[in-house]
PDB file of N, CA and C in Angstrom:
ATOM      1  N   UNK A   1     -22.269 -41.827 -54.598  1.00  0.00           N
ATOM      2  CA  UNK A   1     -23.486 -41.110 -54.926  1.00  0.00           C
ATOM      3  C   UNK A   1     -24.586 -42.123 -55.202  1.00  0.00           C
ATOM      4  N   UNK A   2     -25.847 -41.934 -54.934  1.00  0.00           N
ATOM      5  CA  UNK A   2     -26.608 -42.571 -54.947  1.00  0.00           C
ATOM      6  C   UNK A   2     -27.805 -42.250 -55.855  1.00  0.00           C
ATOM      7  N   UNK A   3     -28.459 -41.149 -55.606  1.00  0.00           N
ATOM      8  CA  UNK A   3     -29.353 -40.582 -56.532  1.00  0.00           C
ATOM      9  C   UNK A   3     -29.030 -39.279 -57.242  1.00  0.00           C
ATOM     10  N   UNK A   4     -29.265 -39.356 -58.715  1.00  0.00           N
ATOM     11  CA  UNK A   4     -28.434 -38.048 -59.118  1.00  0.00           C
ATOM     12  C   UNK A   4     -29.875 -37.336 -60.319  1.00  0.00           C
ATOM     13  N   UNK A   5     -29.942 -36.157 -60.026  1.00  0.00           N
ATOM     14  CA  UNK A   5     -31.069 -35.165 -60.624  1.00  0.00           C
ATOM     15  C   UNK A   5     -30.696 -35.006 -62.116  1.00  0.00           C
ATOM     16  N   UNK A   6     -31.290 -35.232 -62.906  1.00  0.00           N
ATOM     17  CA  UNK A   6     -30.751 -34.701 -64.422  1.00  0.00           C
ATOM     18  C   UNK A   6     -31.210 -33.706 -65.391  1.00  0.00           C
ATOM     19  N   UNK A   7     -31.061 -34.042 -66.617  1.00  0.00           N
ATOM     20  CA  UNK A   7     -31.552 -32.766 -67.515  1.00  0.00           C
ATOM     21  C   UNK A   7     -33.174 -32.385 -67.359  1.00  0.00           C
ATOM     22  N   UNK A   8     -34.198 -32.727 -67.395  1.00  0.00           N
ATOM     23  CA  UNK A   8     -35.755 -32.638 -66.980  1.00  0.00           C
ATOM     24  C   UNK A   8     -35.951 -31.665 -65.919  1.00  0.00           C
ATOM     25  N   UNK A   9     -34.862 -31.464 -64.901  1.00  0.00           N
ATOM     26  CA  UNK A   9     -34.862 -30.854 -64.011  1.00  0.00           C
ATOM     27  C   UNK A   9     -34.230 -28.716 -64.133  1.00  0.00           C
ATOM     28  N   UNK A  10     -33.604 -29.217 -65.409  1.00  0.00           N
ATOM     29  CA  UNK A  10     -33.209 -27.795 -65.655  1.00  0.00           C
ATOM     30  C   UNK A  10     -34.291 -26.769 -65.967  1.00  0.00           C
ATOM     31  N   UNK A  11     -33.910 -25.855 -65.340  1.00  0.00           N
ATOM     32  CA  UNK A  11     -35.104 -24.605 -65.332  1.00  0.00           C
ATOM     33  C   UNK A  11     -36.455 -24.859 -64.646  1.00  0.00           C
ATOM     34  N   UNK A  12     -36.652 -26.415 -64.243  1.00  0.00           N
ATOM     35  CA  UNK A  12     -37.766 -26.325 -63.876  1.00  0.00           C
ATOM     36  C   UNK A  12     -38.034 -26.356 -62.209  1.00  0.00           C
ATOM     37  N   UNK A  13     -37.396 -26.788 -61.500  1.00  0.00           N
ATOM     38  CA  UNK A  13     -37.360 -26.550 -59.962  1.00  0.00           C
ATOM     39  C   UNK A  13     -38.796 -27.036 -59.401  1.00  0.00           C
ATOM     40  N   UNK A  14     -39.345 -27.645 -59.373  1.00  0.00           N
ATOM     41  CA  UNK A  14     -40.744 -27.850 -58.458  1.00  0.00           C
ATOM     42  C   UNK A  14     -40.635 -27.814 -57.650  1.00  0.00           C
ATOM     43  N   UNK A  15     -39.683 -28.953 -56.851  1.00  0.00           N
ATOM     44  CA  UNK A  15     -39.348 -29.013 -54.902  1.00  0.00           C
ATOM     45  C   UNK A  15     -40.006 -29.854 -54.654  1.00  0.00           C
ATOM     46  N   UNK A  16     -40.500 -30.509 -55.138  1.00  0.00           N
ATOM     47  CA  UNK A  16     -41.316 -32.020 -54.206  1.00  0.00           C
ATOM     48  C   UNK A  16     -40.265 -33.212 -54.141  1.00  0.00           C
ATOM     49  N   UNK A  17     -39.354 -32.847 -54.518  1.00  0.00           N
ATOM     50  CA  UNK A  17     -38.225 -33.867 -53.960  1.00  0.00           C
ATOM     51  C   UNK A  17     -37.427 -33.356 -52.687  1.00  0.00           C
ATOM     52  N   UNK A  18     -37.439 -31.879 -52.762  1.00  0.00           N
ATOM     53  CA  UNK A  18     -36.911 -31.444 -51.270  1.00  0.00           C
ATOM     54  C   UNK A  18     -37.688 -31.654 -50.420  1.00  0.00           C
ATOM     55  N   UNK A  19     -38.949 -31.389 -50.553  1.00  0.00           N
ATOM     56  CA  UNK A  19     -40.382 -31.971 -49.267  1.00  0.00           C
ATOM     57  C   UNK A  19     -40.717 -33.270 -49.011  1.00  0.00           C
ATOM     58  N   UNK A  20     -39.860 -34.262 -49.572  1.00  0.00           N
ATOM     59  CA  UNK A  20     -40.159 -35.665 -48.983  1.00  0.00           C
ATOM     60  C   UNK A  20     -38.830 -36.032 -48.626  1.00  0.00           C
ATOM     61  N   UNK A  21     -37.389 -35.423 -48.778  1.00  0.00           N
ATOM     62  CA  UNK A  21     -36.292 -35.716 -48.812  1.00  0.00           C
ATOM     63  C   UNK A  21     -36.628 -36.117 -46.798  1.00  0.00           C
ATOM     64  N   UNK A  22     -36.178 -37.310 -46.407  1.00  0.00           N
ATOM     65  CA  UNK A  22     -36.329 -37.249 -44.840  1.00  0.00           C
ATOM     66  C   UNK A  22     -34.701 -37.108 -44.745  1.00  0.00           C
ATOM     67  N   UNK A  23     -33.620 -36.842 -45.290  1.00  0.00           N
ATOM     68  CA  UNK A  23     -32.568 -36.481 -44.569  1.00  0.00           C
ATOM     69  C   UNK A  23     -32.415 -35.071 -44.967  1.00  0.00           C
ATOM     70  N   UNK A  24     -33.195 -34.045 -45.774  1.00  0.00           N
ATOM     71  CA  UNK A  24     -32.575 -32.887 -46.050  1.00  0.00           C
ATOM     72  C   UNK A  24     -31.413 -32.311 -46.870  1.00  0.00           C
ATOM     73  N   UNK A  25     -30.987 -33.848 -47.980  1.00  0.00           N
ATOM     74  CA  UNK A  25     -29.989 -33.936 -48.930  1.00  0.00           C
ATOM     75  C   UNK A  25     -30.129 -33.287 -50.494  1.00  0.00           C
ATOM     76  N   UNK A  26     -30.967 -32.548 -50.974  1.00  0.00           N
ATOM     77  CA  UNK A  26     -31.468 -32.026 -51.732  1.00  0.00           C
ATOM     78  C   UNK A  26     -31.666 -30.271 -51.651  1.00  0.00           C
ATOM     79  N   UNK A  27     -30.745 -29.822 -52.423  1.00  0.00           N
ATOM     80  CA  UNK A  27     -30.248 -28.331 -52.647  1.00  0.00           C
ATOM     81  C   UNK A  27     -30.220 -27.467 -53.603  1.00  0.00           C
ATOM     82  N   UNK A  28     -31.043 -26.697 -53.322  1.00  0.00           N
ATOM     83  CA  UNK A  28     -31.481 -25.576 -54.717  1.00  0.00           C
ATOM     84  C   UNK A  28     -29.973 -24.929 -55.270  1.00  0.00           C
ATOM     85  N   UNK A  29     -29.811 -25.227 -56.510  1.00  0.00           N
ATOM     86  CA  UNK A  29     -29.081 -24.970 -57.150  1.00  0.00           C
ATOM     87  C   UNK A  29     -28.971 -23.623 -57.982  1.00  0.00           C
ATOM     88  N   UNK A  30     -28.603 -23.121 -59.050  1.00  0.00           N
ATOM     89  CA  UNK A  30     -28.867 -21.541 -59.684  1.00  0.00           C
ATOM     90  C   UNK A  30     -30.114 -22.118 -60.871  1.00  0.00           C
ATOM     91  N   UNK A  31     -29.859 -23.024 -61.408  1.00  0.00           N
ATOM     92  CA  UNK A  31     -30.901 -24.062 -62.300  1.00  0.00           C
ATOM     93  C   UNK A  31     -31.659 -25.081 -62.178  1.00  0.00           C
ATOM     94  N   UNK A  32     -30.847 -25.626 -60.846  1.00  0.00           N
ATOM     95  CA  UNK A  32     -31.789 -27.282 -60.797  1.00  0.00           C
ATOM     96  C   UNK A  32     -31.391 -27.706 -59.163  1.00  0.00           C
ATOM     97  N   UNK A  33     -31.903 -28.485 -59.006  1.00  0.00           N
ATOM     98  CA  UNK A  33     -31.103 -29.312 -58.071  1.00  0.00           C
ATOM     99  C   UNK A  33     -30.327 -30.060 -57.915  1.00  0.00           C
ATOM    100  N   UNK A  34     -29.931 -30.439 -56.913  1.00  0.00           N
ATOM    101  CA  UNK A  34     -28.503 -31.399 -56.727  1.00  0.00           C
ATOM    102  C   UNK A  34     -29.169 -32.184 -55.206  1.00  0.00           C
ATOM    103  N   UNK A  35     -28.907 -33.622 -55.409  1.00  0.00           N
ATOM    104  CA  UNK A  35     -28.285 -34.279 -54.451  1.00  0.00           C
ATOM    105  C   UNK A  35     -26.882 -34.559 -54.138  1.00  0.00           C
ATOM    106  N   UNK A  36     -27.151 -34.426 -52.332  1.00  0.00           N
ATOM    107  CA  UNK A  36     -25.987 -34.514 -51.965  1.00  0.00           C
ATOM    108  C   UNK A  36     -25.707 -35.824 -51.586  1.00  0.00           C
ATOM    109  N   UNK A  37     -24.618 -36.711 -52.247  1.00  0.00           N
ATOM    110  CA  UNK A  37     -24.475 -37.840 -52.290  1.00  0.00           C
ATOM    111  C   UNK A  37     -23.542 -38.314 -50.598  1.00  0.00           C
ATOM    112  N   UNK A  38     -23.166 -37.435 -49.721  1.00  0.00           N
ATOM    113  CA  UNK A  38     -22.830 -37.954 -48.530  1.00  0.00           C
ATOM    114  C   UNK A  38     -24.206 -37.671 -47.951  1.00  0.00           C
ATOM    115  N   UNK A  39     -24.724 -37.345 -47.919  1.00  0.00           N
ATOM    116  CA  UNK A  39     -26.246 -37.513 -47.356  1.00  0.00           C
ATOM    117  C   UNK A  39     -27.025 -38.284 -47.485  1.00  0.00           C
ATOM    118  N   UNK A  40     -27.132 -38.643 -49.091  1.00  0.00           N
ATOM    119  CA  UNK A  40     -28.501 -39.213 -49.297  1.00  0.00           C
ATOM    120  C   UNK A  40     -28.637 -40.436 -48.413  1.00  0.00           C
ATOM    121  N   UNK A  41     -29.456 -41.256 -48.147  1.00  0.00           N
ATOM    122  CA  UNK A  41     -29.859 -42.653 -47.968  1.00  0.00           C
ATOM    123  C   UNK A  41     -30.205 -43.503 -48.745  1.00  0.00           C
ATOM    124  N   UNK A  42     -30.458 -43.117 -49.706  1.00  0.00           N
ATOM    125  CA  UNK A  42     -30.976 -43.868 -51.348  1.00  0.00           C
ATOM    126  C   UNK A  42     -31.919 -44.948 -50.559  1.00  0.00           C
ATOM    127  N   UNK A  43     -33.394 -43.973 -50.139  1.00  0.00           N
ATOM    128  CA  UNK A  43     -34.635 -44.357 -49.500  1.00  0.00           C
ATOM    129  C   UNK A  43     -35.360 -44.081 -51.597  1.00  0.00           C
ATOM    130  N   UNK A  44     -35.004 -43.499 -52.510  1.00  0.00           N
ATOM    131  CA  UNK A  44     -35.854 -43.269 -53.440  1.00  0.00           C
ATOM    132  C   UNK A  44     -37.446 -41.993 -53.209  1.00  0.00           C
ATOM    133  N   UNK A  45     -37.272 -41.807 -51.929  1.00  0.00           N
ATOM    134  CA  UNK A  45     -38.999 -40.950 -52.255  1.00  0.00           C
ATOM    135  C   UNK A  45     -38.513 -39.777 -52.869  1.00  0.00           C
ATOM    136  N   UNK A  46     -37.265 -39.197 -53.110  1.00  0.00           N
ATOM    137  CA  UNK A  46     -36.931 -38.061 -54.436  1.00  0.00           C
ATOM    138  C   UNK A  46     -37.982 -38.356 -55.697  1.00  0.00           C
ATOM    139  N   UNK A  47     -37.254 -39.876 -56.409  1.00  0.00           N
ATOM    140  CA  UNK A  47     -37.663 -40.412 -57.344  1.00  0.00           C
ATOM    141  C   UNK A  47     -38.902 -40.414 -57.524  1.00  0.00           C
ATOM    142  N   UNK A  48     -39.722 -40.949 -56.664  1.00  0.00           N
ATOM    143  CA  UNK A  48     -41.242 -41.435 -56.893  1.00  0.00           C
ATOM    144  C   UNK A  48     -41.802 -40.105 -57.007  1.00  0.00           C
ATOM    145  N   UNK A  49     -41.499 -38.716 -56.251  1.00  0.00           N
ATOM    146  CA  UNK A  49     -42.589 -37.833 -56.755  1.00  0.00           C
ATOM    147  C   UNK A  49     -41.643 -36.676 -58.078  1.00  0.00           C
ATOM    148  N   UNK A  50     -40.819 -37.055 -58.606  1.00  0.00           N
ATOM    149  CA  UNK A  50     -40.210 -36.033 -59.224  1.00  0.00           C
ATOM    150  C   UNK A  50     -40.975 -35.730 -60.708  1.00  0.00           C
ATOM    151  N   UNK A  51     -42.106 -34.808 -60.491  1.00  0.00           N
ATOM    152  CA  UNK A  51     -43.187 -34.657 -61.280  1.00  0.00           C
ATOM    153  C   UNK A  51     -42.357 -34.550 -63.222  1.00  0.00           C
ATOM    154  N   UNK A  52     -41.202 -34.642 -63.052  1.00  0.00           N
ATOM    155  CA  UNK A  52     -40.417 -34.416 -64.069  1.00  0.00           C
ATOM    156  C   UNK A  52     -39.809 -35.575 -65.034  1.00  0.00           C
ATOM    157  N   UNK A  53     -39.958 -36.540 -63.853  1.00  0.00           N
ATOM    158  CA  UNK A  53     -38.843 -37.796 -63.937  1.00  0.00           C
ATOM    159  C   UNK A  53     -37.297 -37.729 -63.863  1.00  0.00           C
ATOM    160  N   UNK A  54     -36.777 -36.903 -63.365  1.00  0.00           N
ATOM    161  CA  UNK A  54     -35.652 -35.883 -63.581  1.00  0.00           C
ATOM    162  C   UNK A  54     -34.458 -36.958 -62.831  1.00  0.00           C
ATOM    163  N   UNK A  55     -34.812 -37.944 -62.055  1.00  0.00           N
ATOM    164  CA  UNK A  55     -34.307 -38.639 -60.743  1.00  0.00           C
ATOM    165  C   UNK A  55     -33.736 -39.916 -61.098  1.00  0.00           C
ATOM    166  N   UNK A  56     -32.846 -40.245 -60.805  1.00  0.00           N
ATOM    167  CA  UNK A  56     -32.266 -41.493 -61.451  1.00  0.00           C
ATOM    168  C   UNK A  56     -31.489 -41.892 -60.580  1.00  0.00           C
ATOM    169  N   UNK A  57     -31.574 -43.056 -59.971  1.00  0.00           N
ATOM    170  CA  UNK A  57     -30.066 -43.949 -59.571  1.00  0.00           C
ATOM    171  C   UNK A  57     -28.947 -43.929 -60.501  1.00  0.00           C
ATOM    172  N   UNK A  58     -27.607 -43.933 -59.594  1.00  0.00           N
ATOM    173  CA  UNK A  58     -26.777 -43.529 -59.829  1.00  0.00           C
ATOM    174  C   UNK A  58     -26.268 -44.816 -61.381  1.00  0.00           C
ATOM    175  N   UNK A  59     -26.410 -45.970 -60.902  1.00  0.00           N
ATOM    176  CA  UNK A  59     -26.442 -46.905 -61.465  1.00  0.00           C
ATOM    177  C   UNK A  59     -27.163 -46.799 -62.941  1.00  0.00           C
ATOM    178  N   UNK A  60     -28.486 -46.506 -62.951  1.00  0.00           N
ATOM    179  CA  UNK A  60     -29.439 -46.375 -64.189  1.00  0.00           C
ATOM    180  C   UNK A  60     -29.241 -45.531 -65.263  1.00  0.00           C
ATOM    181  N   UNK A  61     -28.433 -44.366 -64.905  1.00  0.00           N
ATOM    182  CA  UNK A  61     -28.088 -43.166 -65.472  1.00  0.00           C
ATOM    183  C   UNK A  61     -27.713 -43.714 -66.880  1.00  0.00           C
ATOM    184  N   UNK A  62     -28.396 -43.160 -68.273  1.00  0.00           N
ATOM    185  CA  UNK A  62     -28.007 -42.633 -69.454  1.00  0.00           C
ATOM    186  C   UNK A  62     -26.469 -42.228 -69.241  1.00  0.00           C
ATOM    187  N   UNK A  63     -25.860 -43.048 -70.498  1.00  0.00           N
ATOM    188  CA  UNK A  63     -24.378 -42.448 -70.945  1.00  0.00           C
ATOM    189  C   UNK A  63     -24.304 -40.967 -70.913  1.00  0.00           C
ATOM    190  N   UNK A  64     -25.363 -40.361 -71.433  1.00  0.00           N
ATOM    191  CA  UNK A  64     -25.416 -38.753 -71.582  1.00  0.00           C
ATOM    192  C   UNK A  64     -25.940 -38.065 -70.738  1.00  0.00           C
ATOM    193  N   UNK A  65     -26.706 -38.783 -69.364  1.00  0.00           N
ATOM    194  CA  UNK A  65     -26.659 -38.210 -67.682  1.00  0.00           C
ATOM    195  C   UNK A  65     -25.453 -38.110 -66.839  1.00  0.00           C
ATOM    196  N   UNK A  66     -24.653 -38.977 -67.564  1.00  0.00           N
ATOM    197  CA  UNK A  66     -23.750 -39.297 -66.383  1.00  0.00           C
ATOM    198  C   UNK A  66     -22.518 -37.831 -66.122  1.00  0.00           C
ATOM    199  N   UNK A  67     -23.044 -36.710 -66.833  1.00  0.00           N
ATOM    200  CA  UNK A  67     -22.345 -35.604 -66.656  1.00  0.00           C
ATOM    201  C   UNK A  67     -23.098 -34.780 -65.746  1.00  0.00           C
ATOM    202  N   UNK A  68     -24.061 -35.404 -65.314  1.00  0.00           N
ATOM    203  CA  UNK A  68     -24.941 -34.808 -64.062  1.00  0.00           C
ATOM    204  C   UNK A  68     -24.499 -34.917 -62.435  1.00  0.00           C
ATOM    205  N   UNK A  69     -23.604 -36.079 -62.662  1.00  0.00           N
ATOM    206  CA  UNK A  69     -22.933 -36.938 -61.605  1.00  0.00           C
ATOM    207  C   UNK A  69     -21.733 -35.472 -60.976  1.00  0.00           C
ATOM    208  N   UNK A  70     -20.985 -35.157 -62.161  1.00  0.00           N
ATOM    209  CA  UNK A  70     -19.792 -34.016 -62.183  1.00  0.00           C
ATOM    210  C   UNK A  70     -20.565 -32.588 -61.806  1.00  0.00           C
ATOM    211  N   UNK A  71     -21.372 -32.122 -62.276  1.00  0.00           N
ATOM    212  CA  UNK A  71     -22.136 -31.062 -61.708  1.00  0.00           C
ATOM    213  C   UNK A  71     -22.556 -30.876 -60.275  1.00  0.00           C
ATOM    214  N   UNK A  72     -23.222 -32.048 -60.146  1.00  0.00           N
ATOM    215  CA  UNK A  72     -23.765 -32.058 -58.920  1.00  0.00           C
ATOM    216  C   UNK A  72     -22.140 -32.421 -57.623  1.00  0.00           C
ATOM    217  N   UNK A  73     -21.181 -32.600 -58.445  1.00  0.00           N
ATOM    218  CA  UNK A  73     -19.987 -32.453 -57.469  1.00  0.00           C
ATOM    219  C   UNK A  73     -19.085 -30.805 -57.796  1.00  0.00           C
ATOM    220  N   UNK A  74     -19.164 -30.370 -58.996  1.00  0.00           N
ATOM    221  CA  UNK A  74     -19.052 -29.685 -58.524  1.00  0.00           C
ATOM    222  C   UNK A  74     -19.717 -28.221 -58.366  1.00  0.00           C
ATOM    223  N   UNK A  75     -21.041 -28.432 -57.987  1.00  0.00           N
ATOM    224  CA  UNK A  75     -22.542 -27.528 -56.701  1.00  0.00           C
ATOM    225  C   UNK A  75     -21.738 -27.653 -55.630  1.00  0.00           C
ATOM    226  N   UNK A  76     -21.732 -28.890 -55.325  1.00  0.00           N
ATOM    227  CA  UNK A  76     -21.128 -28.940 -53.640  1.00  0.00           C
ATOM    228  C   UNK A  76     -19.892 -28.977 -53.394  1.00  0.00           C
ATOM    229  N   UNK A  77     -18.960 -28.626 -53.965  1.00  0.00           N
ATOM    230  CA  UNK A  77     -17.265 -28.043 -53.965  1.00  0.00           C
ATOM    231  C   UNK A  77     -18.088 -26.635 -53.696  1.00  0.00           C
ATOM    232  N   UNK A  78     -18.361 -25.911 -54.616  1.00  0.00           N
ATOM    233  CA  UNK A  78     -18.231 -24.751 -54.616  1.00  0.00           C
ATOM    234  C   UNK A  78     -19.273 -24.301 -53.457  1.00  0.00           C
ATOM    235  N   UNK A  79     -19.892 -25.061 -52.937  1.00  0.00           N
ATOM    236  CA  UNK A  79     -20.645 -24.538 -51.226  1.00  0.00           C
ATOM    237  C   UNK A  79     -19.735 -24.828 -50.074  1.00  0.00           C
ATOM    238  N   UNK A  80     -18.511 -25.423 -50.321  1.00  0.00           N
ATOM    239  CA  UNK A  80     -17.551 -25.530 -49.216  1.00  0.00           C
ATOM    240  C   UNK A  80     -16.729 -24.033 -48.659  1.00  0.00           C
TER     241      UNK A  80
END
């Protein structure tokens, strides 16, 4: 996984990370979004406009983000 969406992002949904996403790895969720980490390219233009700051490398992630990592796996289990 490369880029992972976090708490900032709950309830709030803007979408300007799905409109610059150039592979289409970014998926409306019931609360937030999720990147999809076999997709991404970890190009970052999620990051730069996420009017939230919500966007984090996988690497950078807060001890207390890193349960964002498990969510966003399992969003995309449960779309299989």
């Amino acid at each position: 996984m490369s880029y992972v969406i976090t708490s900032p992002c709950l309830g709030e949904k803007f979408g300007e990370c799905v409109e610059v996403c150039p592979v289409d790895c970014i998926f409306e969720g019931e609360d937030m979004y999720f990147i999809d980490p076999d997709l991404c390219i970890d190009c970052g233009a999620c990051q730069a406009v996420c009017p939230v700051e919500a966007i984090y490398h996988e690497e950078d992630l807060l001890p207390e983000d890193e349960m964002f990592i498990q969510k966003a796996k399992e969003f995309f289990a449960s779309q299989e």
